[in-house]
N, C-alpha and C. Protein backbone atom coordinates (compact mmCIF):
# COMPACT_ATOMS: atom_id res chain seq x y z
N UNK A 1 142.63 82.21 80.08
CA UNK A 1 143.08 81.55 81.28
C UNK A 1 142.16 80.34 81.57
N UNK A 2 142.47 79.64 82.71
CA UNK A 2 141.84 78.20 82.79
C UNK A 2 141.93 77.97 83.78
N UNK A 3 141.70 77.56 84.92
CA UNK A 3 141.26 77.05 86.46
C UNK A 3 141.98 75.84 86.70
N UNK A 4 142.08 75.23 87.72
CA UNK A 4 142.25 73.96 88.41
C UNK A 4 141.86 74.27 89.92
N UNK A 5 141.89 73.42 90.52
CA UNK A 5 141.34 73.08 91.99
C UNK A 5 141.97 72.67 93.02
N UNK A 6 142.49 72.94 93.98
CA UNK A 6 142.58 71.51 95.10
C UNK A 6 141.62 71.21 95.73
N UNK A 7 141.92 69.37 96.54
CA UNK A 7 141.06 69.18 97.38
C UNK A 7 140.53 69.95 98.24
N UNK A 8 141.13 70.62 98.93
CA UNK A 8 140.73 71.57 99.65
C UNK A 8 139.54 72.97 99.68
N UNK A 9 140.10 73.06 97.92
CA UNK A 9 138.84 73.79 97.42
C UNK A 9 137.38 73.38 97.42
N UNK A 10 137.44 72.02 96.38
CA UNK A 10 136.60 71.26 96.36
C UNK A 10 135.76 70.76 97.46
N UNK A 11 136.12 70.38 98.91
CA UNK A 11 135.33 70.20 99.61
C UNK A 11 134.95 71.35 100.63
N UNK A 12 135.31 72.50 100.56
CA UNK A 12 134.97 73.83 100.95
C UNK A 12 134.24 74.60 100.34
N UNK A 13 134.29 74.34 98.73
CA UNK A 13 132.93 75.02 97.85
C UNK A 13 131.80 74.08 98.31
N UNK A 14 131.59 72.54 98.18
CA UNK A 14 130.71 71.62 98.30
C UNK A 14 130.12 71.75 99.39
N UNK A 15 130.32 72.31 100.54
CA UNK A 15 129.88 72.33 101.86
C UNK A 15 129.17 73.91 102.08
N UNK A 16 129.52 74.83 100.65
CA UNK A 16 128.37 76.04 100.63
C UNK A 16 127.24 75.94 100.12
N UNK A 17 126.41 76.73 100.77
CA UNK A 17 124.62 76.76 100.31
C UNK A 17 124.58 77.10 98.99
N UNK A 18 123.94 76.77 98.08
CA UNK A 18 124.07 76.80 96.57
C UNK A 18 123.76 77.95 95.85
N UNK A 19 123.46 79.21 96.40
CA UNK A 19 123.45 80.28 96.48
C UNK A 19 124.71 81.01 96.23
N UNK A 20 125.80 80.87 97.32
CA UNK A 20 127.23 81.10 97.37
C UNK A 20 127.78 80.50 96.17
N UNK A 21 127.73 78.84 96.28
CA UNK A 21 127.90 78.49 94.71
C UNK A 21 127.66 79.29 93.45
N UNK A 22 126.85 79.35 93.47
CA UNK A 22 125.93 80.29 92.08
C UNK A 22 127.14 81.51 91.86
N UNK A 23 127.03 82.41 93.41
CA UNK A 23 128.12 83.54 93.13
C UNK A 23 129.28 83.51 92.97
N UNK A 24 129.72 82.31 93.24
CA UNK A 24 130.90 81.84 93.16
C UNK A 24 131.66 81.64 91.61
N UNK A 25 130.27 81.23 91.07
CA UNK A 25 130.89 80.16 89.65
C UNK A 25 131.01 81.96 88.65
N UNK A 26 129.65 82.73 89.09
CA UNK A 26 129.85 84.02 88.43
C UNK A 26 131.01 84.34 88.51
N UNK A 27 131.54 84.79 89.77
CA UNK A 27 133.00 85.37 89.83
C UNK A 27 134.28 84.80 89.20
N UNK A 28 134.01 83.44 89.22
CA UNK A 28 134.81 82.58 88.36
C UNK A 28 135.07 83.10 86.95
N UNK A 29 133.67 83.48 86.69
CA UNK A 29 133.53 83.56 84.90
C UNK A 29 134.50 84.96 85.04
N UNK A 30 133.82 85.71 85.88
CA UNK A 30 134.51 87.37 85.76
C UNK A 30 136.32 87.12 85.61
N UNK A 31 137.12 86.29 86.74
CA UNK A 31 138.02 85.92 86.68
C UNK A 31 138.50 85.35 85.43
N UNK A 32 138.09 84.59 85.34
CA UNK A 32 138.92 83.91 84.18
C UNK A 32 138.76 84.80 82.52
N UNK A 33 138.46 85.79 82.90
CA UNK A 33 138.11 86.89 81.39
C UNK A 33 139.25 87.70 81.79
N UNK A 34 139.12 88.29 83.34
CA UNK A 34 139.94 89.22 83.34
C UNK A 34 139.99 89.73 85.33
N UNK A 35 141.15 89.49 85.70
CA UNK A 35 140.96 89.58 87.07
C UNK A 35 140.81 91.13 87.73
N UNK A 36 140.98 91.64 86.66
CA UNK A 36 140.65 93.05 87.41
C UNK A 36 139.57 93.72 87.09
N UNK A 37 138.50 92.68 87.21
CA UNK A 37 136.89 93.07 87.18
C UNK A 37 136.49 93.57 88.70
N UNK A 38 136.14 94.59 88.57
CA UNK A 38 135.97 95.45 90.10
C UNK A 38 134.84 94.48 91.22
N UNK A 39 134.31 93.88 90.84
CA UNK A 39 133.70 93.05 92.15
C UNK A 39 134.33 92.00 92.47
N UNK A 40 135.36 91.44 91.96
CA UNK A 40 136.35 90.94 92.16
C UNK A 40 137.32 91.50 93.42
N UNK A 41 137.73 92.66 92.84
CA UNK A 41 138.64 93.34 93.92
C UNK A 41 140.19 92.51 94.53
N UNK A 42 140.34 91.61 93.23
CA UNK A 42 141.09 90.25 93.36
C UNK A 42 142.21 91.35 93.96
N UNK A 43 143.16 90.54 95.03
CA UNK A 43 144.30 91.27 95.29
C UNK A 43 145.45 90.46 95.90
N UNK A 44 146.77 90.72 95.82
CA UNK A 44 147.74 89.43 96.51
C UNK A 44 147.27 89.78 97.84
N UNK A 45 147.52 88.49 98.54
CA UNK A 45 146.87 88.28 99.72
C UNK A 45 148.10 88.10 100.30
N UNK A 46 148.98 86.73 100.17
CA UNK A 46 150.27 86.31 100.87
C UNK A 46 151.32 86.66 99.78
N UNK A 47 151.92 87.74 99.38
CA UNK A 47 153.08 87.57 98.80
C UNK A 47 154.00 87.08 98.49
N UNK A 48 154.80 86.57 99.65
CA UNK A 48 155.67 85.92 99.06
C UNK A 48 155.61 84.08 98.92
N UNK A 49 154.53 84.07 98.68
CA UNK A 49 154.22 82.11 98.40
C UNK A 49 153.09 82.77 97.36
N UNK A 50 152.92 84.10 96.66
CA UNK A 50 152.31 84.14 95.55
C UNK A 50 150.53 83.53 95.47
N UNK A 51 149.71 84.08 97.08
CA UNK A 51 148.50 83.52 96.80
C UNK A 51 147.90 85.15 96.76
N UNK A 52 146.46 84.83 96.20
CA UNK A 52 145.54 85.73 96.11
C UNK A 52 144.78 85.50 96.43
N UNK A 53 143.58 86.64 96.61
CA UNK A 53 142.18 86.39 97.41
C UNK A 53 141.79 87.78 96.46
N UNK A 54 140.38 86.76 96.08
CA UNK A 54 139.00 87.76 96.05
C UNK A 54 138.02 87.64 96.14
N UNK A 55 136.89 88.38 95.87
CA UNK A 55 135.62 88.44 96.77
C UNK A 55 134.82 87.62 95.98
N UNK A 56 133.48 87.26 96.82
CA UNK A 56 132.69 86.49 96.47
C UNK A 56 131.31 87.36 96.50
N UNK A 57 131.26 87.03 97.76
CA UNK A 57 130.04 88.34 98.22
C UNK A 57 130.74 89.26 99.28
N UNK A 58 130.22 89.80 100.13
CA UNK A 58 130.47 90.69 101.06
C UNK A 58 131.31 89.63 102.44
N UNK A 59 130.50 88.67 102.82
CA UNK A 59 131.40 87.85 103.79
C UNK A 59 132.13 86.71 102.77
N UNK A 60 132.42 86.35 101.94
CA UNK A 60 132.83 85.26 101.24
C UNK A 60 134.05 85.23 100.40
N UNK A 61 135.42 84.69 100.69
CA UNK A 61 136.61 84.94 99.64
C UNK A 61 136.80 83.89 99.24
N UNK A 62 137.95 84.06 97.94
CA UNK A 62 138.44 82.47 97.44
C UNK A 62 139.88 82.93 97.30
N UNK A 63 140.53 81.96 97.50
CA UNK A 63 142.19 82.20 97.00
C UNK A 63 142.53 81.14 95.96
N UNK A 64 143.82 82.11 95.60
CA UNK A 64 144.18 81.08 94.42
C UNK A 64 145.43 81.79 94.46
N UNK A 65 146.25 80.69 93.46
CA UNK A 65 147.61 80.76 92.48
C UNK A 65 147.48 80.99 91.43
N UNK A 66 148.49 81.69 91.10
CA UNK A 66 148.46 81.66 89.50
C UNK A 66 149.95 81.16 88.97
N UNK A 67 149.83 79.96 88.00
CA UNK A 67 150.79 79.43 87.76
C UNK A 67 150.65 79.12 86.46
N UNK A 68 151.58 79.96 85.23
CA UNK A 68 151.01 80.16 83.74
C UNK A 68 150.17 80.74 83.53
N UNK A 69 149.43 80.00 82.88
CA UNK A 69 147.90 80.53 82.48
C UNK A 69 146.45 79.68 82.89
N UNK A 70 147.28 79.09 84.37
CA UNK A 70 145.87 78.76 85.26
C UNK A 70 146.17 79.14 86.88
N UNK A 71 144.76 79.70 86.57
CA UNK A 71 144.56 79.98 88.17
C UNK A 71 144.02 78.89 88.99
N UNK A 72 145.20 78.17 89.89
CA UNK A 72 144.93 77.33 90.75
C UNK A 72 143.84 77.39 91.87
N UNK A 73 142.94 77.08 92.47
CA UNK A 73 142.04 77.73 93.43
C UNK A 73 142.70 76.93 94.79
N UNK A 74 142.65 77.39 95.79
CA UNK A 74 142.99 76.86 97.19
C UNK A 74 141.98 76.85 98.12
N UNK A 75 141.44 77.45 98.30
CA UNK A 75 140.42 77.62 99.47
C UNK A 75 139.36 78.57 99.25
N UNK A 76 138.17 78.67 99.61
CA UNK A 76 136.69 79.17 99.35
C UNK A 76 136.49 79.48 100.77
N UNK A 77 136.18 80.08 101.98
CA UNK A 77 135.17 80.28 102.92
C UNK A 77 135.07 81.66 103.36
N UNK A 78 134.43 81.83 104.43
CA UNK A 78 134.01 83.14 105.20
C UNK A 78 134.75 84.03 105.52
N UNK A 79 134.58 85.31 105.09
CA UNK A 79 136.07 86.10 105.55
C UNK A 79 135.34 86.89 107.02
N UNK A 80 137.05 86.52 107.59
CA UNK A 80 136.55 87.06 108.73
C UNK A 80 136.56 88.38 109.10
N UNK A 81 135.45 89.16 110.04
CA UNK A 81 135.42 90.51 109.50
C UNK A 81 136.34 90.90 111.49
């Protein structure tokens, strides 16, 4: 599998402490091997517009699409508890 981005992503990862980054790009790697790596916990989020969300750290999600064989990313921030 293979990634892409939106703007949206992009300036919502850029605006995290580089720390989050760091865990971020890990989970990435985990993702793109195989999404049902358990700290992942990747799961459909909005069904029927086909987005997903999974974890980052404990407060932190990312969503994405999957369209083929890339997972689109949409948005990165704080999940609210």
């Amino acid at each position: 599998m293979r990634h892409d981005f939106t703007p949206k992503f992009a300036k919502s990862y850029y605006s995290l402490p580089g720390n989050i980054q760091s865990k971020f790009n890990k989970q990435l790697g985990y993702l793109l091997n195989n999404i049902r790596h358990p700290s992942l916990r990747a799961k459909k989020y909005i069904e029927s517009s086909g987005v997903w969300q999974a974890r980052v750290d404990d407060n932190v999600r990312f969503y994405f699409k999957i369209e083929g064989d890339i997972y689109i990313l949409i948005d990165i921030k704080n999940h609210p508890k």
